[in-house]
Protein backbone atom coordinates (compact mmCIF):
# COMPACT_ATOMS: atom_id res chain seq x y z
CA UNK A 1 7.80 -23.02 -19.27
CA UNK A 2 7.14 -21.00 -22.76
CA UNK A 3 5.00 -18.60 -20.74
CA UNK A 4 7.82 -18.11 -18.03
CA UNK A 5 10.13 -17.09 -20.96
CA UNK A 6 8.00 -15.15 -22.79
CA UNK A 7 7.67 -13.15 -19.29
CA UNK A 8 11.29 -12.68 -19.13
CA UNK A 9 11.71 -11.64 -22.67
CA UNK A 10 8.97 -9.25 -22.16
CA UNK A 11 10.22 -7.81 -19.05
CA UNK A 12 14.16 -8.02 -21.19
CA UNK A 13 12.35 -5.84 -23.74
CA UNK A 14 10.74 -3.21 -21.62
CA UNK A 15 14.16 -2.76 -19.99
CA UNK A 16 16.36 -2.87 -23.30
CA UNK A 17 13.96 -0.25 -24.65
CA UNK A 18 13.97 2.47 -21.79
CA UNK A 19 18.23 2.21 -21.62
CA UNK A 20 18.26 2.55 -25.51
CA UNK A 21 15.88 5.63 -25.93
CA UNK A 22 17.18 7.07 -22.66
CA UNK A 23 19.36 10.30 -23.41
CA UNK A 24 22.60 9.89 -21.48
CA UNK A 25 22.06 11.95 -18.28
CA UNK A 26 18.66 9.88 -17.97
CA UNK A 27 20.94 6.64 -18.41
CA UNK A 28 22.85 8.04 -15.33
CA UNK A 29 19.66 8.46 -13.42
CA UNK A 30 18.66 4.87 -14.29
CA UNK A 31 22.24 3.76 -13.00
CA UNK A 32 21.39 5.73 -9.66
CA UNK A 33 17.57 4.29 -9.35
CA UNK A 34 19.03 0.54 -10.31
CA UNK A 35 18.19 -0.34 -6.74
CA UNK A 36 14.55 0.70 -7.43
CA UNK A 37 14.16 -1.95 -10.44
CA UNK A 38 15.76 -4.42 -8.10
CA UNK A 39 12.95 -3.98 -6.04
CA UNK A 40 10.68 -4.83 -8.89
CA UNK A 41 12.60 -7.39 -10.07
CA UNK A 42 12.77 -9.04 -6.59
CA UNK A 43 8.37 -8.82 -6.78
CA UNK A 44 8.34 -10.49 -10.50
CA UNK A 45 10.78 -13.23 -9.31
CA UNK A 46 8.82 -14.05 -6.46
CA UNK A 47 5.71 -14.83 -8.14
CA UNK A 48 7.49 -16.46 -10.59
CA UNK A 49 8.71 -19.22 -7.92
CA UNK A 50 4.95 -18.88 -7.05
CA UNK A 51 5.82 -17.31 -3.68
CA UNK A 52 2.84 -14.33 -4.24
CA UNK A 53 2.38 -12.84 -0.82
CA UNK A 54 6.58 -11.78 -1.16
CA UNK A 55 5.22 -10.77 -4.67
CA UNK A 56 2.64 -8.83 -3.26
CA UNK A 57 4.66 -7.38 -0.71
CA UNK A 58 7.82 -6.09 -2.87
CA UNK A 59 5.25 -4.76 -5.97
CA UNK A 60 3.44 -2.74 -3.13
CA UNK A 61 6.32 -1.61 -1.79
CA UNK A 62 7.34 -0.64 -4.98
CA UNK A 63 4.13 1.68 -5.84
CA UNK A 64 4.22 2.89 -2.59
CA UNK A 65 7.51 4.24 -3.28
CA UNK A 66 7.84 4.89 -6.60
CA UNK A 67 4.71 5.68 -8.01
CA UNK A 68 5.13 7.50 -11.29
CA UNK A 69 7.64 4.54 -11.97
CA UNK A 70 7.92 3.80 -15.72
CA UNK A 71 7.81 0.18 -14.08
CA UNK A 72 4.34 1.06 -12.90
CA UNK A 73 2.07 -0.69 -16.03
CA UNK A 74 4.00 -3.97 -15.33
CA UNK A 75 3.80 -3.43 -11.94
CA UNK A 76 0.33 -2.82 -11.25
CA UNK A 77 0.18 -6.30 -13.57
CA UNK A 78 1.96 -8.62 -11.81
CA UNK A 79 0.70 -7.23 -8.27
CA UNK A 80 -3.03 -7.66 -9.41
CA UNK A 81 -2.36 -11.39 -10.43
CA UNK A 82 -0.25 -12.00 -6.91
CA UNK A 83 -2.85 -10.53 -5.00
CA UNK A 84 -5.08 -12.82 -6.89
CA UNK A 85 -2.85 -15.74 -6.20
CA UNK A 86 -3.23 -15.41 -2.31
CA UNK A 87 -6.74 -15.29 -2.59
CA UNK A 88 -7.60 -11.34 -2.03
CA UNK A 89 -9.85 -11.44 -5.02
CA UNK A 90 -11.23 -7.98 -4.61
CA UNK A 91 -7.65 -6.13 -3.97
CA UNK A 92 -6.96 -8.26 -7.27
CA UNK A 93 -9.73 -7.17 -9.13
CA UNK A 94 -9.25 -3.28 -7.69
CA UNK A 95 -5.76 -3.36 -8.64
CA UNK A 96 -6.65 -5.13 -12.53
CA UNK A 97 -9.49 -2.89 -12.96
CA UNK A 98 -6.80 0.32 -12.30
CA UNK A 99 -4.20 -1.38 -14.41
CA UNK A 100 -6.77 -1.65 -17.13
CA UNK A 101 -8.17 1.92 -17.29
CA UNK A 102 -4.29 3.44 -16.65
CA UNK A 103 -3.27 1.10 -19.74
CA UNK A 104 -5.85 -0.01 -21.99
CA UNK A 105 -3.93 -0.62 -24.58
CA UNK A 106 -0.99 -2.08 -22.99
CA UNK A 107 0.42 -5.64 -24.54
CA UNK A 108 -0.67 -7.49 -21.49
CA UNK A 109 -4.42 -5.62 -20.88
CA UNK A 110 -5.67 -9.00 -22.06
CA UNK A 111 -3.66 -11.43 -20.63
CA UNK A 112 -3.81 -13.22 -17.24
CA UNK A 113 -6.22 -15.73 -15.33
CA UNK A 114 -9.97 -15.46 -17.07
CA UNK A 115 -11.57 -15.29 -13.07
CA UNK A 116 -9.29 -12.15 -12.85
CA UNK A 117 -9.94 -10.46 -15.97
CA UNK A 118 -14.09 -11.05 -15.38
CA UNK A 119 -13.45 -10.05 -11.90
CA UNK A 120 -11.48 -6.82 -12.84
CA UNK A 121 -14.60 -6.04 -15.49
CA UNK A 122 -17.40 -6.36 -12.74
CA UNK A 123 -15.43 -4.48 -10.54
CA UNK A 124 -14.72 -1.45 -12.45
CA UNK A 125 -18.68 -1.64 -13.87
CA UNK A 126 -19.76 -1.26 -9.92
CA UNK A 127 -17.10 1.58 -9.50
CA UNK A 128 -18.36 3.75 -12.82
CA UNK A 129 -22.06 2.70 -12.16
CA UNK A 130 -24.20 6.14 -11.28
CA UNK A 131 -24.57 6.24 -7.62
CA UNK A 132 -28.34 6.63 -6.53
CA UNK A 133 -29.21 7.49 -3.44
CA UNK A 134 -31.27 5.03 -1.07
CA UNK A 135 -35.26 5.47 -1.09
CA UNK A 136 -35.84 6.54 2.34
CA UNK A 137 -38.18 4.19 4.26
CA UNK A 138 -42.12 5.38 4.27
CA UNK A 139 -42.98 8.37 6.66
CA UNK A 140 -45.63 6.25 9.15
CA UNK A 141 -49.05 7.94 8.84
C-alpha cells in the first residue's frame, strides 16, 4: 500500500509542478488537452487495479497520440512494467531500455521489477552492440 501512495503522490507532484510553472495561456492549453491526461490517467489506474493489458492499451494509445507528451517519461514507465505484467517481456524490455536512454536520470530510471530492469540492460547492450556481418560459408574447391 506505501508503494501505491507513493505512486500517486509522485504522479500528484508531476502534475502540481507543470500547472504551477505553466505561464497562463499554457494553463489554458492544459485545460483544453485535460482529456489527453485522462487518457493517461485511465492507463496508470488500470495497472494499478493490476488490470495491465487495459494499461497497456490506454499508455499506447497515449504515445501513439501524443508523443512529445510531457506525460511521456512516466508514460513510457508504467507501459514498460504493464507490458511486462502480461508477459511480453521483450516489448517490456524495448520499451524500459527507450525509457532509460530518453531519461537517464529520471527519479524512477531505477525503480521497478529487478527481471525488468536486467532485461531492459541486455536489451539495449544487443541494440548498441557493433553489428558484424556474417562470415560467408567456404567457397567449395
Amino acid at each position: 500500500m506505501n508503494r501505491l501512495s507513493g505512486s500517486w503522490s509522485f504522479l500528484a507532484g508531476i502534475l502540481l509542478v507543470v500547472l504551477i510553472t505553466a505561464t497562463p495561456p499554457a494553463r489554458i492549453s492544459w485545460a483544453a488537452q485535460s482529456a489527453d491526461a485522462l487518457l493517461f490517467i485511465a492507463g496508470f489506474n488500470a495497472y494499478q487495479g493490476n488490470d495491465c493489458r487495459m494499461a497497456v492499451d490506454k499508455l499506447s494509445q497515449f504515445l501513439q497520440e501524443h508523443p512529445a507528451s510531457p506525460l511521456r517519461d512516466v508514460t513510457l514507465y508504467w507501459l514498460a512494467r504493464a507490458l511486462y505484467g502480461v508477459g511480453d517481456r521483450h516489448q517490456a524490455a524495448h520499451t524500459m531500455a527507450g525509457f532509460l536512454r530518453e531519461y537517464p536520470a529520471h527519479p524512477l530510471a531505477g525503480s521497478g521489477e529487478t527481471d525488468l530492469l536486467t532485461l531492459a540492460a541486455e536489451y539495449g547492450r544487443q541494440v548498441d552492440a557493433p553489428r558484424t556481418p556474417a562470415t560467408p560459408p567456404p567457397s567449395p574447391p
